[in-house]
N, C-alpha and C. Protein backbone atom coordinates (compact mmCIF):
# COMPACT_ATOMS: atom_id res chain seq x y z
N UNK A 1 268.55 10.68 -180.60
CA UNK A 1 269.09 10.35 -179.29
C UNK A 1 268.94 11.53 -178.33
N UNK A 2 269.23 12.97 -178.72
CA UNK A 2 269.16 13.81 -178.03
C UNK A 2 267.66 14.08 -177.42
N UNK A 3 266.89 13.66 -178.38
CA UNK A 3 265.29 13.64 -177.96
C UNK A 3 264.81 12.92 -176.84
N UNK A 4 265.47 11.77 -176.92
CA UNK A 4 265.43 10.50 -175.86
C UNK A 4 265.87 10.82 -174.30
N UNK A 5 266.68 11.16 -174.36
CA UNK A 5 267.47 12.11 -173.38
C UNK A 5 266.53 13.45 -172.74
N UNK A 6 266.35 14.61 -173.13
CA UNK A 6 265.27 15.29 -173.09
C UNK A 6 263.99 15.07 -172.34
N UNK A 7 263.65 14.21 -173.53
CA UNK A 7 262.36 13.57 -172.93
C UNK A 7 262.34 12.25 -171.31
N UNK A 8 263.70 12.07 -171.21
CA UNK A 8 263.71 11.39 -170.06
C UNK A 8 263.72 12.02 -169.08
N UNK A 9 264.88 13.20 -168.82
CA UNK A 9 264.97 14.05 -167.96
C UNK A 9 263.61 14.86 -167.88
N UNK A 10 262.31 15.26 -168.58
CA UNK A 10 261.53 15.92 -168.52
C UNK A 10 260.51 14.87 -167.80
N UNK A 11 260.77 13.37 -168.01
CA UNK A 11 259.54 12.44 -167.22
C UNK A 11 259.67 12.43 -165.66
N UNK A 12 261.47 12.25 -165.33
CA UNK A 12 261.82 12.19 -164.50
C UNK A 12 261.34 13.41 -163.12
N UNK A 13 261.58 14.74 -164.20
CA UNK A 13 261.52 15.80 -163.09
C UNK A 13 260.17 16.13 -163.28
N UNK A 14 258.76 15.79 -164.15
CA UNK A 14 257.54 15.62 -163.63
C UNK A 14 257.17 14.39 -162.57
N UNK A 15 257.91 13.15 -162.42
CA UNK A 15 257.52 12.23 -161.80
C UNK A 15 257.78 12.76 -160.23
N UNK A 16 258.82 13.32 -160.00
CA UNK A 16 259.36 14.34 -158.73
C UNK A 16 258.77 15.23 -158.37
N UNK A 17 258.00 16.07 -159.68
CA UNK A 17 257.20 17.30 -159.14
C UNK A 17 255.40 16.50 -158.17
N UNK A 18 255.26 15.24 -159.40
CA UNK A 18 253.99 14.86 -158.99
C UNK A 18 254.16 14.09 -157.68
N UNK A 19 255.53 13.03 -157.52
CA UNK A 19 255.51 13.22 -155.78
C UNK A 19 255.59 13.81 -154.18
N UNK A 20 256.08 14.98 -155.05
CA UNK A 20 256.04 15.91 -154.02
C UNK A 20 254.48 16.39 -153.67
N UNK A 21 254.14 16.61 -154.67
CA UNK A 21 252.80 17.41 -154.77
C UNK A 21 252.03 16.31 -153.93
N UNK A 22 251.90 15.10 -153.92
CA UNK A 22 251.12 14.37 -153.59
C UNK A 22 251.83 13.99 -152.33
N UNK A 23 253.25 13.82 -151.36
CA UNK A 23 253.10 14.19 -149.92
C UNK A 23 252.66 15.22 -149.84
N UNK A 24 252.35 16.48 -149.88
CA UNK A 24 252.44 17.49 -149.42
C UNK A 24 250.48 17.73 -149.22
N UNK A 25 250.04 16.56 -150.26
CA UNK A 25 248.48 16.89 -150.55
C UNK A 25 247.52 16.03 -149.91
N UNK A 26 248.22 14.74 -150.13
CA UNK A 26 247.27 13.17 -149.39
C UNK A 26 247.35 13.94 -147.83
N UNK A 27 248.41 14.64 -147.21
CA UNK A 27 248.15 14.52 -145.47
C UNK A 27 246.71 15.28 -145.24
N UNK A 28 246.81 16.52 -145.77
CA UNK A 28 245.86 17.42 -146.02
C UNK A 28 244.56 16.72 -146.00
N UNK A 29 244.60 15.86 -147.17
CA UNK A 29 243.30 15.53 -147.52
C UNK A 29 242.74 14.55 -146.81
N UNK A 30 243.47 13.43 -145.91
CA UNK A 30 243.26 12.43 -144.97
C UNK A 30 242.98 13.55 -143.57
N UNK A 31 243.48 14.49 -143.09
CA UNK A 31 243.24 15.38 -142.04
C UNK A 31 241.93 15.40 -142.01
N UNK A 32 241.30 16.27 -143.45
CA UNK A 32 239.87 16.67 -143.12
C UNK A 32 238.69 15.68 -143.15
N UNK A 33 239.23 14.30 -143.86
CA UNK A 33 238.42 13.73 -144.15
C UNK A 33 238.25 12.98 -142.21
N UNK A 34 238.96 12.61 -141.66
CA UNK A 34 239.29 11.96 -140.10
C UNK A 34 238.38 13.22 -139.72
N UNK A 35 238.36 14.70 -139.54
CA UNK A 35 237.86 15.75 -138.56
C UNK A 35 236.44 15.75 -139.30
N UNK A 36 236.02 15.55 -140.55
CA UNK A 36 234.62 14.92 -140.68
C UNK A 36 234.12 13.87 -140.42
N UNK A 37 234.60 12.69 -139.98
CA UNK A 37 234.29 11.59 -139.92
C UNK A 37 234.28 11.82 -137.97
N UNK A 38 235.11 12.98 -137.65
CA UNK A 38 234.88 12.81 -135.91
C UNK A 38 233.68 14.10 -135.48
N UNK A 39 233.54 14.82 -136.36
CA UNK A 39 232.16 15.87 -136.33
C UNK A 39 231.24 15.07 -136.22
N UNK A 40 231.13 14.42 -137.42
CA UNK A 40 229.88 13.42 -137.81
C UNK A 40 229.59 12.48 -136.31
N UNK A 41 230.40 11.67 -135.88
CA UNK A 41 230.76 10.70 -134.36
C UNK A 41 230.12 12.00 -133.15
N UNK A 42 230.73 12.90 -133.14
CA UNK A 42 230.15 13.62 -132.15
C UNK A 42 228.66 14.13 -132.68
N UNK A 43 228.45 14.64 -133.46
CA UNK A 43 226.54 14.44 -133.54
C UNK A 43 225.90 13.56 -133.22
N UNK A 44 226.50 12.52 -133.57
CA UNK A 44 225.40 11.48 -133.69
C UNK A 44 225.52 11.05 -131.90
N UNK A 45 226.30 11.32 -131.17
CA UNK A 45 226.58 10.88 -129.63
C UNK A 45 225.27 11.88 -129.11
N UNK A 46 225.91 13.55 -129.43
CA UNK A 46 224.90 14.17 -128.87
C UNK A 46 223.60 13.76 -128.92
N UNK A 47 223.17 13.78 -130.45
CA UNK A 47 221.93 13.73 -130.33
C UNK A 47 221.33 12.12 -129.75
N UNK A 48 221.91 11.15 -129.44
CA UNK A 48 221.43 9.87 -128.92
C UNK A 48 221.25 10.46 -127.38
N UNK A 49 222.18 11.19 -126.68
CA UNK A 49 222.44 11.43 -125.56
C UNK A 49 220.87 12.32 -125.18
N UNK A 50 220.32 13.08 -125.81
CA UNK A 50 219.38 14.13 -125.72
C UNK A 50 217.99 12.97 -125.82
N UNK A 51 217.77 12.28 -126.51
CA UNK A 51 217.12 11.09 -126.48
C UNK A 51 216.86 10.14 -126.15
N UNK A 52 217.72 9.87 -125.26
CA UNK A 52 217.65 9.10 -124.29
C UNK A 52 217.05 9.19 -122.91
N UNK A 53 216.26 8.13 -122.48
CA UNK A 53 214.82 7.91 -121.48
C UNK A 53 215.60 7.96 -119.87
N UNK A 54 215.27 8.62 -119.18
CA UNK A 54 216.00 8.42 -117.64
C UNK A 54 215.87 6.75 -117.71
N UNK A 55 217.06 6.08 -116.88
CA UNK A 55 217.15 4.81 -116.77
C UNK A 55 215.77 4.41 -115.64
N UNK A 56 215.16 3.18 -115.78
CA UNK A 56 214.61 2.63 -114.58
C UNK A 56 213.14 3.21 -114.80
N UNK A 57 212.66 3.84 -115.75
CA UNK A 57 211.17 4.41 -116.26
C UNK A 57 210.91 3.38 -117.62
N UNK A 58 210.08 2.91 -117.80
CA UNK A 58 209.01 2.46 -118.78
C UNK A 58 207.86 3.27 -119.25
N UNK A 59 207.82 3.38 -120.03
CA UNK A 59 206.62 4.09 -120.85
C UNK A 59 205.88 3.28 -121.65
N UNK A 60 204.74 3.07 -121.39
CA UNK A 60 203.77 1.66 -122.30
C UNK A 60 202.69 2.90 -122.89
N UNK A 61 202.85 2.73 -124.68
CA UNK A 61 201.45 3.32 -124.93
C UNK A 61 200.58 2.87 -125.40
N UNK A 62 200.64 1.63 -125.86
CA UNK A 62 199.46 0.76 -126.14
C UNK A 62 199.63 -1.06 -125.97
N UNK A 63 199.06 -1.29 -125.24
CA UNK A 63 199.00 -3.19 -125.34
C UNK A 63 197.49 -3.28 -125.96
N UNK A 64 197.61 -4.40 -126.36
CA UNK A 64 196.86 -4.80 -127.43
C UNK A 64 195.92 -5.73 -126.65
N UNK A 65 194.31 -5.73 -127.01
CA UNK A 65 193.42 -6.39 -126.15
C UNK A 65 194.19 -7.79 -125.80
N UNK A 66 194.13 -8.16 -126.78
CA UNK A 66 194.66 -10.15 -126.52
C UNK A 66 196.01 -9.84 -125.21
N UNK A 67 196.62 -9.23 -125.57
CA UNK A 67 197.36 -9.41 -124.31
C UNK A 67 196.73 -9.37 -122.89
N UNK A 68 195.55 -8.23 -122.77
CA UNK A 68 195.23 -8.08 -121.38
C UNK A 68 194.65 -8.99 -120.95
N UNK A 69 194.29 -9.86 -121.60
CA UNK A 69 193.45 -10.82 -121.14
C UNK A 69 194.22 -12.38 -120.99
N UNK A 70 195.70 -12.03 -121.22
CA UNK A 70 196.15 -13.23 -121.12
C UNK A 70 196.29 -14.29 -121.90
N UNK A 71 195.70 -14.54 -123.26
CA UNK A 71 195.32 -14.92 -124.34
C UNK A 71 196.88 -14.34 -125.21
N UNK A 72 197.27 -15.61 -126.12
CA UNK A 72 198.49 -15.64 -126.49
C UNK A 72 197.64 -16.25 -127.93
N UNK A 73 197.85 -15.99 -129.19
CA UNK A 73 197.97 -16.33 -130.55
C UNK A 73 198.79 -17.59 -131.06
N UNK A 74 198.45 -17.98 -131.47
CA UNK A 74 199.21 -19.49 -131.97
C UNK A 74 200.55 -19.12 -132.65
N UNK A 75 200.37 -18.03 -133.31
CA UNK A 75 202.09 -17.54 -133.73
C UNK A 75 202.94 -17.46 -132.76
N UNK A 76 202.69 -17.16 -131.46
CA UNK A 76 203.86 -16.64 -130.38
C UNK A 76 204.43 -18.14 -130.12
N UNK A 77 204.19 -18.78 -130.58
CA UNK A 77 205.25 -20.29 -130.35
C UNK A 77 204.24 -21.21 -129.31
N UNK A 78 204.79 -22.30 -128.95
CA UNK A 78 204.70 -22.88 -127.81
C UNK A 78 205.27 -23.13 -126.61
N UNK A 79 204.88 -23.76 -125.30
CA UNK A 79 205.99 -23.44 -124.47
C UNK A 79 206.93 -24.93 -124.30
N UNK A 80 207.93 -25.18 -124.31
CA UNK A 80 208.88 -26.20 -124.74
C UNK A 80 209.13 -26.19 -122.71
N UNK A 81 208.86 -27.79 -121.94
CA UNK A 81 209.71 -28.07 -120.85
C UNK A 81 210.89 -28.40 -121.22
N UNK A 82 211.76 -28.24 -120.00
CA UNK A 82 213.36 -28.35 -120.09
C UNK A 82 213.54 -28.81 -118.32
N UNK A 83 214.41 -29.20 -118.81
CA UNK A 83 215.30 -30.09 -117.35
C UNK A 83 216.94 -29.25 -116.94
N UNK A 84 216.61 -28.49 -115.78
CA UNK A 84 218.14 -28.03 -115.96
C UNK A 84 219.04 -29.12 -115.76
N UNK A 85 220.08 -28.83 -116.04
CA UNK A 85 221.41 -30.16 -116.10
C UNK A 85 222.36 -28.81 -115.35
N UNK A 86 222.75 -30.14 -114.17
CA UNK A 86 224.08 -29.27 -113.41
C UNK A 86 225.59 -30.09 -113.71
């Protein structure tokens, strides 16, 4: 019986030590993981931002003969009439 006892009070005041330990550890560890996850968010902004084309410019570097000539391929579909409805 005295063992029983013992051994309860010894589960008890590890179950106390391991909750403490673990507020004191999860904040910590959720902190850095959020300030990597907002490092990471700000790179990836910059570098889109640096890459990005002045608005209102087009840059064409190659069309393909069949296009210049107006000539469309049987894959590009067909053209379907429609009736607007008001």
């Amino acid at each position: 019986m005295e063992e029983l006892i013992r051994f309860l009070f010894i589960a008890i005041g590890i179950l106390y030590i391991v909750r403490a330990i673990i507020r004191w550890a999860l904040p910590m560890l959720f902190q850095s993981v959020v300030n990597k996850a907002q490092q990471h968010q700000q790179q990836q902004t910059n570098y889109k931002s640096t890459q990005q084309q002045p608005t209102g410019r087009i840059k064409v570097d190659y069309v393909p003969e069949d296009r210049k000539k107006g000539k469309f391929p049987d894959s590009e579909g067909e053209f379907v009439d429609y009736e607007e409805v008001k």
